[in-house]
N, C-alpha and C. Protein backbone atom coordinates (compact mmCIF):
# COMPACT_ATOMS: atom_id res chain seq x y z
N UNK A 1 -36.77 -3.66 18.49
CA UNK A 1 -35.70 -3.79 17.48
C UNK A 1 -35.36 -2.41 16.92
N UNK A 2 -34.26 -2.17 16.64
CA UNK A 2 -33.60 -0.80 16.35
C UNK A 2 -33.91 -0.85 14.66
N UNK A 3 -33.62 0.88 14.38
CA UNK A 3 -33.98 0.80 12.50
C UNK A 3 -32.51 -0.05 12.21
N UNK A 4 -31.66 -0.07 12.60
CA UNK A 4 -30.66 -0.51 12.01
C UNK A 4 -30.78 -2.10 12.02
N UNK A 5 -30.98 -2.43 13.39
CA UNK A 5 -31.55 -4.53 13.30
C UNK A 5 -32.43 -4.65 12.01
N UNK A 6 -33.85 -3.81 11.97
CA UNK A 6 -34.71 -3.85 11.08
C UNK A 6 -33.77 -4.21 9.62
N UNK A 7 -33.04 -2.75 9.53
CA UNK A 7 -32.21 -3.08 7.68
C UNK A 7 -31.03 -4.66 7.51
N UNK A 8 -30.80 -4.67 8.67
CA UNK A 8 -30.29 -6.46 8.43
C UNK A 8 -30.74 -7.13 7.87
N UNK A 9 -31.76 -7.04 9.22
CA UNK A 9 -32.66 -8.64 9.14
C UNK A 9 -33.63 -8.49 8.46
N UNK A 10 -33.76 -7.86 7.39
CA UNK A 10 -35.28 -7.55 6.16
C UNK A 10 -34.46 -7.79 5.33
N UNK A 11 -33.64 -7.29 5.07
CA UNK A 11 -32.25 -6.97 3.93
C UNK A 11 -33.19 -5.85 2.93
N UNK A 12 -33.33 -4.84 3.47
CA UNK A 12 -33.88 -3.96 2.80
C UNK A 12 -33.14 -2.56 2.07
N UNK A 13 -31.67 -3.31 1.75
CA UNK A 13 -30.97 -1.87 1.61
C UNK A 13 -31.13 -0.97 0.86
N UNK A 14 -31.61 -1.68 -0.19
CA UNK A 14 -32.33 -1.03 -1.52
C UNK A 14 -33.19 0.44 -1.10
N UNK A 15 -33.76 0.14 0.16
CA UNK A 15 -34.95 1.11 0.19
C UNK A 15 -33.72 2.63 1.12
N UNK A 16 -33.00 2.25 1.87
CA UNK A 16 -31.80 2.39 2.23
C UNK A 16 -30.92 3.56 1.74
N UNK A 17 -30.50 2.52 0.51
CA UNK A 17 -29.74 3.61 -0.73
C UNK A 17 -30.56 4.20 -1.54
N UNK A 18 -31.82 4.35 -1.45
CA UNK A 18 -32.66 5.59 -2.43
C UNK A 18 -32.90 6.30 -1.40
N UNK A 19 -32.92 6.18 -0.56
CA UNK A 19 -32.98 7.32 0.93
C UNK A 19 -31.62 7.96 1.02
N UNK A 20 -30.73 7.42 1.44
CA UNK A 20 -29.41 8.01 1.24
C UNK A 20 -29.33 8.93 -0.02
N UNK A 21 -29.75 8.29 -1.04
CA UNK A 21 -29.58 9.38 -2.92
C UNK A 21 -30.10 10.28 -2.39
N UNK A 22 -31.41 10.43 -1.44
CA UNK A 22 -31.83 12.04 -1.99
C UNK A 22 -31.83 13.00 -0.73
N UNK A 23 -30.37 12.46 -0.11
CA UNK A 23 -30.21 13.64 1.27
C UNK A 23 -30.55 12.98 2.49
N UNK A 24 -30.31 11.61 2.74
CA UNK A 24 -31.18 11.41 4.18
C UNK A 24 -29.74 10.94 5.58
N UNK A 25 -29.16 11.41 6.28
CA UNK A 25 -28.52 11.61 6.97
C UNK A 25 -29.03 10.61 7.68
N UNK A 26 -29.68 10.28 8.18
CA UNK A 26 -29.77 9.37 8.87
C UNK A 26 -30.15 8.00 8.74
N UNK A 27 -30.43 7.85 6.95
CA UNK A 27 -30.35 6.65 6.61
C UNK A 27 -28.50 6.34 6.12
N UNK A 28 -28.11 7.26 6.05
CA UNK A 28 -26.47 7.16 5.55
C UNK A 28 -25.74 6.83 7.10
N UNK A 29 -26.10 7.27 8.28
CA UNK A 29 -25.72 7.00 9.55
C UNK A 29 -25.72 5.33 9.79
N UNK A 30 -27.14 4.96 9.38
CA UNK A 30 -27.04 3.53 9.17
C UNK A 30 -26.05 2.57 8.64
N UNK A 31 -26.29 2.93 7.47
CA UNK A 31 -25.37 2.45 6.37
C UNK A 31 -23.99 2.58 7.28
N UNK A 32 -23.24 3.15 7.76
CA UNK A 32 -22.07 3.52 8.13
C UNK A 32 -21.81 2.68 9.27
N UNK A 33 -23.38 2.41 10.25
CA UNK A 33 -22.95 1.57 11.14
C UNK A 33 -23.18 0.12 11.35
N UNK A 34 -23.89 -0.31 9.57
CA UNK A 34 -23.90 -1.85 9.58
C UNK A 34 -22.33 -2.50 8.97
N UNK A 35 -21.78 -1.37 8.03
CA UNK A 35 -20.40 -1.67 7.39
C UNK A 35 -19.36 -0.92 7.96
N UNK A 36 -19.22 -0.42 8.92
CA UNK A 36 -18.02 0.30 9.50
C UNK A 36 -16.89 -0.71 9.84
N UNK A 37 -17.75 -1.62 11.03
CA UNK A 37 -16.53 -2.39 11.98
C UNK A 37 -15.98 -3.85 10.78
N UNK A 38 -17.05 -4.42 9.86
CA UNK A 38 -16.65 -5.16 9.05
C UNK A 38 -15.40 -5.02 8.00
N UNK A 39 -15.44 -3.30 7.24
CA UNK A 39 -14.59 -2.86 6.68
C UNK A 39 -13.00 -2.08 7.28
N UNK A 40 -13.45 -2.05 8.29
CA UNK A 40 -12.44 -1.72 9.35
C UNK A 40 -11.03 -2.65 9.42
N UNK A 41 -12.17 -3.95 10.24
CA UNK A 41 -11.40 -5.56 10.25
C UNK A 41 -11.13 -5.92 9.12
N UNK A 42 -11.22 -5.22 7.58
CA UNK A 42 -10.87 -6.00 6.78
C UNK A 42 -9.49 -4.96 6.00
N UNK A 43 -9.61 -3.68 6.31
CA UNK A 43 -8.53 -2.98 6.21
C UNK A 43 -7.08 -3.28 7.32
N UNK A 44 -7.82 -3.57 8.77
CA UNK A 44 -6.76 -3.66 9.46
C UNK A 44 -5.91 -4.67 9.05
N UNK A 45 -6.54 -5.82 8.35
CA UNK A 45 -5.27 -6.94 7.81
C UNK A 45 -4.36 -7.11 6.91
N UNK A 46 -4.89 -5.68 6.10
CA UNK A 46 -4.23 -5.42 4.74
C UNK A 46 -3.34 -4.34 5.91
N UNK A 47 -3.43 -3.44 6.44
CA UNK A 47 -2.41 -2.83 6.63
C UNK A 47 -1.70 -2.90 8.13
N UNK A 48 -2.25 -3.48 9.56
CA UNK A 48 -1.65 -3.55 9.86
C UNK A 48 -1.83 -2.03 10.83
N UNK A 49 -2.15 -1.46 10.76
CA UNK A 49 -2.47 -0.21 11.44
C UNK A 49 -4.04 0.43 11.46
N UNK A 50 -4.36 0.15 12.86
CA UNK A 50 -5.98 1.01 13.09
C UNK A 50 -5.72 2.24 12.65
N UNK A 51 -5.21 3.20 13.06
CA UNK A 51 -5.28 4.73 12.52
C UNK A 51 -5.74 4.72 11.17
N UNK A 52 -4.09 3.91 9.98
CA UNK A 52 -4.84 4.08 8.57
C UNK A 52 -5.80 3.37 8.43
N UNK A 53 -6.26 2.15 9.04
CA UNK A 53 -7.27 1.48 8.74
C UNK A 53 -9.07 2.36 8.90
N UNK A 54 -8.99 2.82 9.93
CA UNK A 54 -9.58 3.92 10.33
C UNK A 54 -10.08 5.10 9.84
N UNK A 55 -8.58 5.74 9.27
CA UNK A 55 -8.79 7.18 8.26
C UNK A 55 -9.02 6.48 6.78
N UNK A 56 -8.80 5.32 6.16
CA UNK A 56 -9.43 4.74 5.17
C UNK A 56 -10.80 4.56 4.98
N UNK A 57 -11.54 3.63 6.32
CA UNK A 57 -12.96 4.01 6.48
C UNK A 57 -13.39 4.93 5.97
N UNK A 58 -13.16 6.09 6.98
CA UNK A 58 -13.60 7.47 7.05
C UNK A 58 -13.30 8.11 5.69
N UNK A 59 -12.52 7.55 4.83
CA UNK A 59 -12.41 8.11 3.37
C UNK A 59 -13.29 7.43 2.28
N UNK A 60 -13.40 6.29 2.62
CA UNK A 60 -14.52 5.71 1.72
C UNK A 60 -15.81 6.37 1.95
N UNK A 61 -16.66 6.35 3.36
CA UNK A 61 -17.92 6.74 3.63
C UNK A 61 -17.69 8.13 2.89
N UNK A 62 -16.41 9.09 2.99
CA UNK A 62 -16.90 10.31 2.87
C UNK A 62 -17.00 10.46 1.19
N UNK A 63 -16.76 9.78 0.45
CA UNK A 63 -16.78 9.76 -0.77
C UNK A 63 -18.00 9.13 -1.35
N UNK A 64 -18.57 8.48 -0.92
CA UNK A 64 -20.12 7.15 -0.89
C UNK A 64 -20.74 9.12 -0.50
N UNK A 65 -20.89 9.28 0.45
CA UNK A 65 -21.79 10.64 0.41
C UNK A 65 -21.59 11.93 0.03
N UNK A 66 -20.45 12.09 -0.98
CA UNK A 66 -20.20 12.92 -1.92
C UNK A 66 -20.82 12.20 -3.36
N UNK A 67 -20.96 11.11 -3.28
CA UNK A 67 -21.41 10.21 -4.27
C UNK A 67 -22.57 9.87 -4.42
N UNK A 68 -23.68 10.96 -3.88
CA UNK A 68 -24.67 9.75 -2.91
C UNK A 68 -25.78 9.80 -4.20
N UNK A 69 -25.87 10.67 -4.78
CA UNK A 69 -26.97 10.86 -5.75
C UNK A 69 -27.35 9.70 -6.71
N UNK A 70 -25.56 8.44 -6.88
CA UNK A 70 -25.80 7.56 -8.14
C UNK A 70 -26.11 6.20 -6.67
N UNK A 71 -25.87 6.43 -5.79
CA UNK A 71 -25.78 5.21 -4.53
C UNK A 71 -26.87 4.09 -4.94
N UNK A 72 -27.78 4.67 -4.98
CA UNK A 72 -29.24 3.98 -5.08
C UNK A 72 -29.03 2.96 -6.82
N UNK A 73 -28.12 3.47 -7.32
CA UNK A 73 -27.85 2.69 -8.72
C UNK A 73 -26.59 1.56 -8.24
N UNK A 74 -26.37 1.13 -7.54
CA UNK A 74 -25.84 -0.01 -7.06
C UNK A 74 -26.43 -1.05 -6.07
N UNK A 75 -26.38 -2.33 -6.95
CA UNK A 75 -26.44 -3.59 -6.66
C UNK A 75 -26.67 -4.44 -5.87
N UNK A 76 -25.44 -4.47 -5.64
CA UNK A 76 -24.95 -5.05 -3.94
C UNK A 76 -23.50 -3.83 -3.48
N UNK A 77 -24.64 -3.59 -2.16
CA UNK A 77 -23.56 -2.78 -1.54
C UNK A 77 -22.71 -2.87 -1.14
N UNK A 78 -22.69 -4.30 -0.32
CA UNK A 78 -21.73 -4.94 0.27
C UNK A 78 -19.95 -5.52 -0.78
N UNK A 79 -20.71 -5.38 -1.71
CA UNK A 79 -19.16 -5.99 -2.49
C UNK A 79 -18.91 -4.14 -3.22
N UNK A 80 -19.39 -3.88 -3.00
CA UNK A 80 -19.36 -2.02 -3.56
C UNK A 80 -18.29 -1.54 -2.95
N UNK A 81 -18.94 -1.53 -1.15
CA UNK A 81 -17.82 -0.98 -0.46
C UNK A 81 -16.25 -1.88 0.15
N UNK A 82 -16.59 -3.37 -0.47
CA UNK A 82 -15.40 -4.46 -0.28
C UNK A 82 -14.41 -4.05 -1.39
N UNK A 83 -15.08 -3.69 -2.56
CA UNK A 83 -14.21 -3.57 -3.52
C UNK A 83 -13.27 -1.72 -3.27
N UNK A 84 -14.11 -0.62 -2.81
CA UNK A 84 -13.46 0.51 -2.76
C UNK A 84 -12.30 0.61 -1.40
N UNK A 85 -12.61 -0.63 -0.59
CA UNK A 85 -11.57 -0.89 0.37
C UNK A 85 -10.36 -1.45 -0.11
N UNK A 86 -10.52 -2.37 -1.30
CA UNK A 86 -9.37 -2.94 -1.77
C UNK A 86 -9.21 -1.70 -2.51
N UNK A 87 -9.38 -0.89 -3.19
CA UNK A 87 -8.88 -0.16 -3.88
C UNK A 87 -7.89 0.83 -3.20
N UNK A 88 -8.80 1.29 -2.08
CA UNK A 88 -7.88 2.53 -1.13
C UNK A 88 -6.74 2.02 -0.37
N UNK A 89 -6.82 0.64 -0.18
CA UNK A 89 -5.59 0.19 0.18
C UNK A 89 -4.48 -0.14 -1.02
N UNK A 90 -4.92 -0.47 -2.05
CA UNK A 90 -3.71 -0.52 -3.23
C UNK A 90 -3.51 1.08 -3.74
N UNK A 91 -4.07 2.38 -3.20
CA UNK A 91 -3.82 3.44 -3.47
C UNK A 91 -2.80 3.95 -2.47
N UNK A 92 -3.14 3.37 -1.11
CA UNK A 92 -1.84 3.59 -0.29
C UNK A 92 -0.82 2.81 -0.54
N UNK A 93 -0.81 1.71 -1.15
CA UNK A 93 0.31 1.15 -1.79
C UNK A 93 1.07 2.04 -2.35
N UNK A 94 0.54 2.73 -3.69
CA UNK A 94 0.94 2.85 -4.35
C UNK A 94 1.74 4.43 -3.59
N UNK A 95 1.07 5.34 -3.16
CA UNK A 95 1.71 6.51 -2.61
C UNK A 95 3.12 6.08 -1.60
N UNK A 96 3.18 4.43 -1.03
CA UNK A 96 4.14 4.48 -0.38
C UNK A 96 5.17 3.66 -1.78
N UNK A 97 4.89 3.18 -2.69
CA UNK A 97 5.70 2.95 -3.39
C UNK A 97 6.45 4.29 -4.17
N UNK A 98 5.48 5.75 -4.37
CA UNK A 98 6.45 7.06 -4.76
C UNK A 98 6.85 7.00 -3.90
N UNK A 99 6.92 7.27 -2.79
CA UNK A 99 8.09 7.53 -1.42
C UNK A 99 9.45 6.76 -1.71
N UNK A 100 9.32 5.67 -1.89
CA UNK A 100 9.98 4.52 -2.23
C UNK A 100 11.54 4.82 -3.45
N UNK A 101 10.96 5.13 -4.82
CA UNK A 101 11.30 5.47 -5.60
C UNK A 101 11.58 6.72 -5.48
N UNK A 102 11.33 8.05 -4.52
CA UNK A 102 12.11 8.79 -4.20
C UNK A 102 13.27 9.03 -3.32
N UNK A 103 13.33 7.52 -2.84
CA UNK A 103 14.38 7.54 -1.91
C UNK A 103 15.59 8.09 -2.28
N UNK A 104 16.48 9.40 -1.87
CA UNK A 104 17.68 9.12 -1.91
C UNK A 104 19.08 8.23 -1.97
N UNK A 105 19.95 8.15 -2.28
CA UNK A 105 21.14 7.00 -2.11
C UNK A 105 21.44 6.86 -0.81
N UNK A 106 21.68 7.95 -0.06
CA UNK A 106 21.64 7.57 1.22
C UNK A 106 20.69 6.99 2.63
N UNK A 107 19.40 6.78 1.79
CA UNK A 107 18.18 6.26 2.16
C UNK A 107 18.20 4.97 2.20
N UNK A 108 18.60 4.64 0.73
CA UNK A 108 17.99 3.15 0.34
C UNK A 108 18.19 1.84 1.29
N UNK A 109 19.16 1.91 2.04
CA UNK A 109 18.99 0.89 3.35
C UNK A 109 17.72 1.25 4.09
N UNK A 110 17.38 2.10 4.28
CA UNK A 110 16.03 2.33 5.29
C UNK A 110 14.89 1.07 4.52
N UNK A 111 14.79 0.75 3.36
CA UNK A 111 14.65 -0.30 3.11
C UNK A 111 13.78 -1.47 3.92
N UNK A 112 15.35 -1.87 4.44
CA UNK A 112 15.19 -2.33 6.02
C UNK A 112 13.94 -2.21 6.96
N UNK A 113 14.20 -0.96 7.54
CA UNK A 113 13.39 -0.18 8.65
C UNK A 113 12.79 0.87 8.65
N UNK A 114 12.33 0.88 6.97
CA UNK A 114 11.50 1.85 6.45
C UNK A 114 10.06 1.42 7.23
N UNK A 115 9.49 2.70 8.07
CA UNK A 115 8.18 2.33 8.53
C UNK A 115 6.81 3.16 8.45
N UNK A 116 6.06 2.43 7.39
CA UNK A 116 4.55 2.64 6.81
C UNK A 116 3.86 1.30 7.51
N UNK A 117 2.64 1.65 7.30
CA UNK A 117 1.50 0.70 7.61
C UNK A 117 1.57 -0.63 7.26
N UNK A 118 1.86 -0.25 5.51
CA UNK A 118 1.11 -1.25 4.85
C UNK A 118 3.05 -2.26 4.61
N UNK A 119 4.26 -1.71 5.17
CA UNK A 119 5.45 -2.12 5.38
C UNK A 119 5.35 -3.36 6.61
N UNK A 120 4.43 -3.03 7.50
CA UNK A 120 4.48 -4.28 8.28
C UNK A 120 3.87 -5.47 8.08
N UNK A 121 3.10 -5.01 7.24
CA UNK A 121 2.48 -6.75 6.62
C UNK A 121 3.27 -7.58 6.03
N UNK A 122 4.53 -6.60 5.48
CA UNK A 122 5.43 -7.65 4.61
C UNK A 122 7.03 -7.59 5.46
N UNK A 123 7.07 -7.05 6.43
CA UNK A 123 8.80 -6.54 6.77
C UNK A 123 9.32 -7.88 6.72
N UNK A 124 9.02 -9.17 7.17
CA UNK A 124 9.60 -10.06 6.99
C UNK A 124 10.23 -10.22 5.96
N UNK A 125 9.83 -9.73 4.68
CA UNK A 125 10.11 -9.85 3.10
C UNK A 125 11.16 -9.13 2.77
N UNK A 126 11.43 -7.94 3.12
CA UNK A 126 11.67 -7.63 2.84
C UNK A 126 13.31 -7.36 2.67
N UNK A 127 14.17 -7.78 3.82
CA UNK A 127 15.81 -8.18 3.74
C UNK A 127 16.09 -9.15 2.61
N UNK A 128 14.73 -10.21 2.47
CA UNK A 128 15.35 -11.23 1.04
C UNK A 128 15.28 -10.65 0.07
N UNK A 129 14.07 -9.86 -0.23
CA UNK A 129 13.58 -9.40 -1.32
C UNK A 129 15.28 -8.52 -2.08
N UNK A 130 15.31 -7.46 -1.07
CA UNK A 130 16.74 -6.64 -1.33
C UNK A 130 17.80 -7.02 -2.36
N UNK A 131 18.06 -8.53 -0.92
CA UNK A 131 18.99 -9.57 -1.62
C UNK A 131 18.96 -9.59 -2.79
N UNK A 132 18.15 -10.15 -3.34
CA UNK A 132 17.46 -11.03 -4.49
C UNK A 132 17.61 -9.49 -5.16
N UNK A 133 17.34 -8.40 -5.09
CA UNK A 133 17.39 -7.35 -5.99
C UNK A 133 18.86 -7.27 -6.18
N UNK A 134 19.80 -6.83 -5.22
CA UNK A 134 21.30 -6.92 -5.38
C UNK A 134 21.65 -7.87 -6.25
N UNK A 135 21.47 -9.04 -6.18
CA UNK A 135 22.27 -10.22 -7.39
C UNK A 135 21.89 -10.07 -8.76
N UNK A 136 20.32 -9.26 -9.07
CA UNK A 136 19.93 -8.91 -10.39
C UNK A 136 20.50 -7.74 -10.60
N UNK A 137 21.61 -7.11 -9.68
CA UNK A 137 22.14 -6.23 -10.54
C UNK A 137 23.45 -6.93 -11.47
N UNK A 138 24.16 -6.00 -12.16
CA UNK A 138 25.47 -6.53 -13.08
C UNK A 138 26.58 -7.17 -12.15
N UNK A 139 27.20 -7.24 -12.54
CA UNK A 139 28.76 -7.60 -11.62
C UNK A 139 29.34 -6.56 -10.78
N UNK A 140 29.81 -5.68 -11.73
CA UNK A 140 30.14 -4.61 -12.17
C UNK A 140 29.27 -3.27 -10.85
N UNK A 141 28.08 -3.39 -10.67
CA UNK A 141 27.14 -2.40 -10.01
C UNK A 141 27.22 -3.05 -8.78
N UNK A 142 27.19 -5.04 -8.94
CA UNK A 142 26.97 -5.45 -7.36
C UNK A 142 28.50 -5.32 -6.68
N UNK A 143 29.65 -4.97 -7.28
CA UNK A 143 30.81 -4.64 -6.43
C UNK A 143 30.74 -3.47 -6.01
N UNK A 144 30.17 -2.45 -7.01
CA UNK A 144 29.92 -1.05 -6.78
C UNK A 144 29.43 -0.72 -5.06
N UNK A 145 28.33 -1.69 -5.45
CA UNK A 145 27.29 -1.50 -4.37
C UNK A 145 27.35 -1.95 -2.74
N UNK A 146 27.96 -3.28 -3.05
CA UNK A 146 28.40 -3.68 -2.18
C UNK A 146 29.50 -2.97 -1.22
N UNK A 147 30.55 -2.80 -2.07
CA UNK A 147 32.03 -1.97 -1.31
C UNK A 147 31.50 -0.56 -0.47
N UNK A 148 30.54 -0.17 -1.25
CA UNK A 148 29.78 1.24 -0.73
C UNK A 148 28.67 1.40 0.22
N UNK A 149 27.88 0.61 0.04
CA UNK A 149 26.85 0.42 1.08
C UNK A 149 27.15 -0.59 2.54
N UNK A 150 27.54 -1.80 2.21
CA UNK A 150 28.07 -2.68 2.76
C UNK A 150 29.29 -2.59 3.66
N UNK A 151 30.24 -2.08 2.97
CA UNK A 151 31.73 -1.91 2.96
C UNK A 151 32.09 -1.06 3.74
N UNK A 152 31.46 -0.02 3.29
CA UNK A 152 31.88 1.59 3.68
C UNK A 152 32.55 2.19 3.47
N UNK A 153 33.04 2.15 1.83
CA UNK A 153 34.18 2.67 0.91
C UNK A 153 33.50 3.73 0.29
N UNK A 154 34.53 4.71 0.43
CA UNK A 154 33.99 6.06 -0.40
C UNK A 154 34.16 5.89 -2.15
N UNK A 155 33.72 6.52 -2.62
CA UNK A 155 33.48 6.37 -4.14
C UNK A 155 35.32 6.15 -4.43
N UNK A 156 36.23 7.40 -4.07
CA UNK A 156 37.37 7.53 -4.38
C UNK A 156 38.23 6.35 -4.06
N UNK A 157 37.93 5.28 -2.93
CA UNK A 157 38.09 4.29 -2.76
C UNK A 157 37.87 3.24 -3.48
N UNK A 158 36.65 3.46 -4.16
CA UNK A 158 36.23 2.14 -4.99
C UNK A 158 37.32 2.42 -6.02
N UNK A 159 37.29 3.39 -6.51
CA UNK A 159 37.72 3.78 -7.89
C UNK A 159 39.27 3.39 -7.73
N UNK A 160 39.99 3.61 -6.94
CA UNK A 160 41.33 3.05 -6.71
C UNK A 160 41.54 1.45 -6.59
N UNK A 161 40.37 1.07 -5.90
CA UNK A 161 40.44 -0.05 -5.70
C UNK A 161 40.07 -1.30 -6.83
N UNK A 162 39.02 -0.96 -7.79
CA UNK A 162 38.40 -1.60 -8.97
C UNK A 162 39.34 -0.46 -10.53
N UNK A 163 40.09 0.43 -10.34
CA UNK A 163 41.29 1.00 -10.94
C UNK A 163 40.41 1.52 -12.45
N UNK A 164 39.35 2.36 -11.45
CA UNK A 164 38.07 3.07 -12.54
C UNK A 164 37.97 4.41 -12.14
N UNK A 165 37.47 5.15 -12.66
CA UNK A 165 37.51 6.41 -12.33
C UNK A 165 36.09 6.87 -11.47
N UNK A 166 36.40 7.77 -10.72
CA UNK A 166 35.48 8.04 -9.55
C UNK A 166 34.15 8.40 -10.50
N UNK A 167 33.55 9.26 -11.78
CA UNK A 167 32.84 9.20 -12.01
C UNK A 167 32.21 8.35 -12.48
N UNK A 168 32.61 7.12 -12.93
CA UNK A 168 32.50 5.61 -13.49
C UNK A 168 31.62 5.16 -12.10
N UNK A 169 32.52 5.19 -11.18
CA UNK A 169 31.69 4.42 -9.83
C UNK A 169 30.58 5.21 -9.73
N UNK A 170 30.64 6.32 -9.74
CA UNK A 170 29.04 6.92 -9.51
C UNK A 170 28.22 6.97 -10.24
N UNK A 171 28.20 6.58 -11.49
CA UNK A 171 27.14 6.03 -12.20
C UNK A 171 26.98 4.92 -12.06
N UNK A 172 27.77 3.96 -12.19
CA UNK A 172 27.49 2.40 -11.62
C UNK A 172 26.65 2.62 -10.23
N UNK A 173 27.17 3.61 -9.37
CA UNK A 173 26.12 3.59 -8.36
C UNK A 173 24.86 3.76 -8.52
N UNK A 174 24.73 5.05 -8.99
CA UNK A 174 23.33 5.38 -9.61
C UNK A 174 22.18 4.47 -10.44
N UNK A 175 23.34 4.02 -11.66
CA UNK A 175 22.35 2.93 -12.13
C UNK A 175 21.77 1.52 -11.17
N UNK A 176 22.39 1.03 -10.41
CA UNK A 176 22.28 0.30 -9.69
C UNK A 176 21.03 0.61 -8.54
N UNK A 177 21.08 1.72 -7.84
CA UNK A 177 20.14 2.55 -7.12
C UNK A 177 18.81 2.54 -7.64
N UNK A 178 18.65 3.02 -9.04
CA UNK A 178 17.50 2.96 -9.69
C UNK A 178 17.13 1.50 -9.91
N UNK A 179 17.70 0.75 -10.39
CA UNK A 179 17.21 -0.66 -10.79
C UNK A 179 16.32 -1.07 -9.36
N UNK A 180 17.86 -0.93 -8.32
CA UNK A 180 17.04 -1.38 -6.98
C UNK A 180 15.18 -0.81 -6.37
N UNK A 181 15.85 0.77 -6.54
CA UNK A 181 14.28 0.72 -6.02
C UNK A 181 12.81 0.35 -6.88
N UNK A 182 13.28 0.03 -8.42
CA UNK A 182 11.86 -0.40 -9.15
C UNK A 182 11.87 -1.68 -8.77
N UNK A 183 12.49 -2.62 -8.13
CA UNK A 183 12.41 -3.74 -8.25
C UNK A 183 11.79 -3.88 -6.58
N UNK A 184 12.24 -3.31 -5.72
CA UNK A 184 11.80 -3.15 -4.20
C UNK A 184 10.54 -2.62 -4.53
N UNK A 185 10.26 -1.64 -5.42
CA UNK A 185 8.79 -0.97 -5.57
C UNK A 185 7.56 -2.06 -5.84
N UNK A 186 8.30 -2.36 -7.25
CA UNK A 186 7.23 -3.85 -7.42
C UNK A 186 6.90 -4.96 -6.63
N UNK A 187 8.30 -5.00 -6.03
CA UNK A 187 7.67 -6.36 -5.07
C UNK A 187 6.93 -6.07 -3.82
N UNK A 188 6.86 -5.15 -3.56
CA UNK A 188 5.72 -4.17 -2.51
C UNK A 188 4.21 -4.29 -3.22
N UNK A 189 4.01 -3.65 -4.16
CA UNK A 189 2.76 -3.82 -4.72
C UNK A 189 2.49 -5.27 -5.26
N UNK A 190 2.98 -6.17 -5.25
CA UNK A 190 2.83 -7.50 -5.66
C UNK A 190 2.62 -8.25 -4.84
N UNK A 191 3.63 -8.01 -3.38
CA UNK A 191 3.00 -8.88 -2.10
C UNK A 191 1.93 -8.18 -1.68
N UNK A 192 1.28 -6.79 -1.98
CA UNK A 192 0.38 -6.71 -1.52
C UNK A 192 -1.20 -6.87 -2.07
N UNK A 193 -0.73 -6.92 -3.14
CA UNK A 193 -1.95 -7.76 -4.17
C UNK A 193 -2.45 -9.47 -3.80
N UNK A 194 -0.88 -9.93 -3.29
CA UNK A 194 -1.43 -11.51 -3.41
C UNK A 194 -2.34 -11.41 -1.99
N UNK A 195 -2.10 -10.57 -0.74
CA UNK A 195 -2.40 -10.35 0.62
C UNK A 195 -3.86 -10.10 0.34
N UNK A 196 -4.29 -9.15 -0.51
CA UNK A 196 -5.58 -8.59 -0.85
C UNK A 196 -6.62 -9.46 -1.21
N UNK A 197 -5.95 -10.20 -2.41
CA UNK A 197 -6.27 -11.54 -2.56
C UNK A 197 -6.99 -12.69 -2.11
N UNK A 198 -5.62 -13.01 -1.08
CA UNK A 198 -6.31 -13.85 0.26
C UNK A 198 -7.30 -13.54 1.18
N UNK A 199 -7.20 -12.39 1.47
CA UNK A 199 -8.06 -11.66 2.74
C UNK A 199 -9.77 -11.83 1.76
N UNK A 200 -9.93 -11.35 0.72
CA UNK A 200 -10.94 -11.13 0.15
C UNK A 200 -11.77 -12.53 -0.26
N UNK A 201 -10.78 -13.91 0.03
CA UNK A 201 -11.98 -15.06 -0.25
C UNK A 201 -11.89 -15.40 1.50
N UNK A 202 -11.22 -15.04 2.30
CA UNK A 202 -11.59 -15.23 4.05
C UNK A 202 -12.98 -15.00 4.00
């Protein structure tokens, strides 16, 4: 039986993580290869991509042994490193939600066929979601928006056409733009909370 069968099937991790606290490389090798492929499979469902699922791993362990000195002061390991997986995945959430909110005006359709990791777990969602953001804008912003994005009317167009002045439409654009992407932002981090959710009583 290998040291690693041994730390299973004893459940001896305890002895484990006070080895790991005080420098032991090759009890941390362990550790890495009883929870690697488990935390792996449980990132790949949240995002949808081995690479990040992968370089997530590899970011947790490397932080657990930058960490290693308090290691031995935890519990249960197993919900330790379940919980810093949900975390690093709602941290890539959140870095693709700034992307998001920095989108340009001429971006914001990418929307659509904007492509991140953690975007394919939900792309289905995401043409309604839009929708549903467009009608919570005003009247006023969803003609804006529509004639311009939709349409393919230049601002000077709208403005002739709704008999407003071209800087009028471009703030109606603008405001409209912003509303949209906090509302696309949130519902990104919200479907991916309920996803996290689920995966975590599987």
């Amino acid at each position: 039986m290998s040291h690693l069968e041994d730390y299973e099937n004893n459940g001896i991790e305890s002895d484990l993580l006070l080895r790991i606290s005080e420098g032991d490389k090759v009890a941390f090798s362990y550790l890495f290869e009883m929870y690697h492929n488990k935390m792996f499979r449980f990132l790949l469902k949240v995002t949808h991509s081995e690479s990040t699922s992968q370089d997530l791993v590899q970011d947790i362990f490397l932080k657990l042994w930058q960490n290693r000195e308090r290691i031995s002061e935890i519990d249960n390991i197993n919900a330790y490193l379940f919980r810093m997986a949900q975390n690093h995945a709602l941290n890539e959430m959140e870095r693709f939600t700034k992307r998001t909110l920095s989108l340009s005006e001429s971006h914001l359709e990418d929307y659509v066929t904007y492509s991140t990791p953690l975007e394919t777990l939900i792309s289905n969602e995401v043409k309604e979601k839009l929708a549903e953001a467009i009608k919570k804008l005003s009247p006023q912003q969803q003609r804006v928006f529509v004639l311009h994005k939709e349409e393919g009317y230049s601002y000077a167009e709208i403005a002739d056409r709704l008999n407003l002045s071209v800087s009028t439409i471009h703030n109606h654009m603008h405001q409209a733009l912003i509303k949209l992407r906090h509302y696309m932002a949130n519902t990104y981090t919200n479907l991916l909370l309920i996803s996290i959710t689920i995966l975590s009583c599987c």
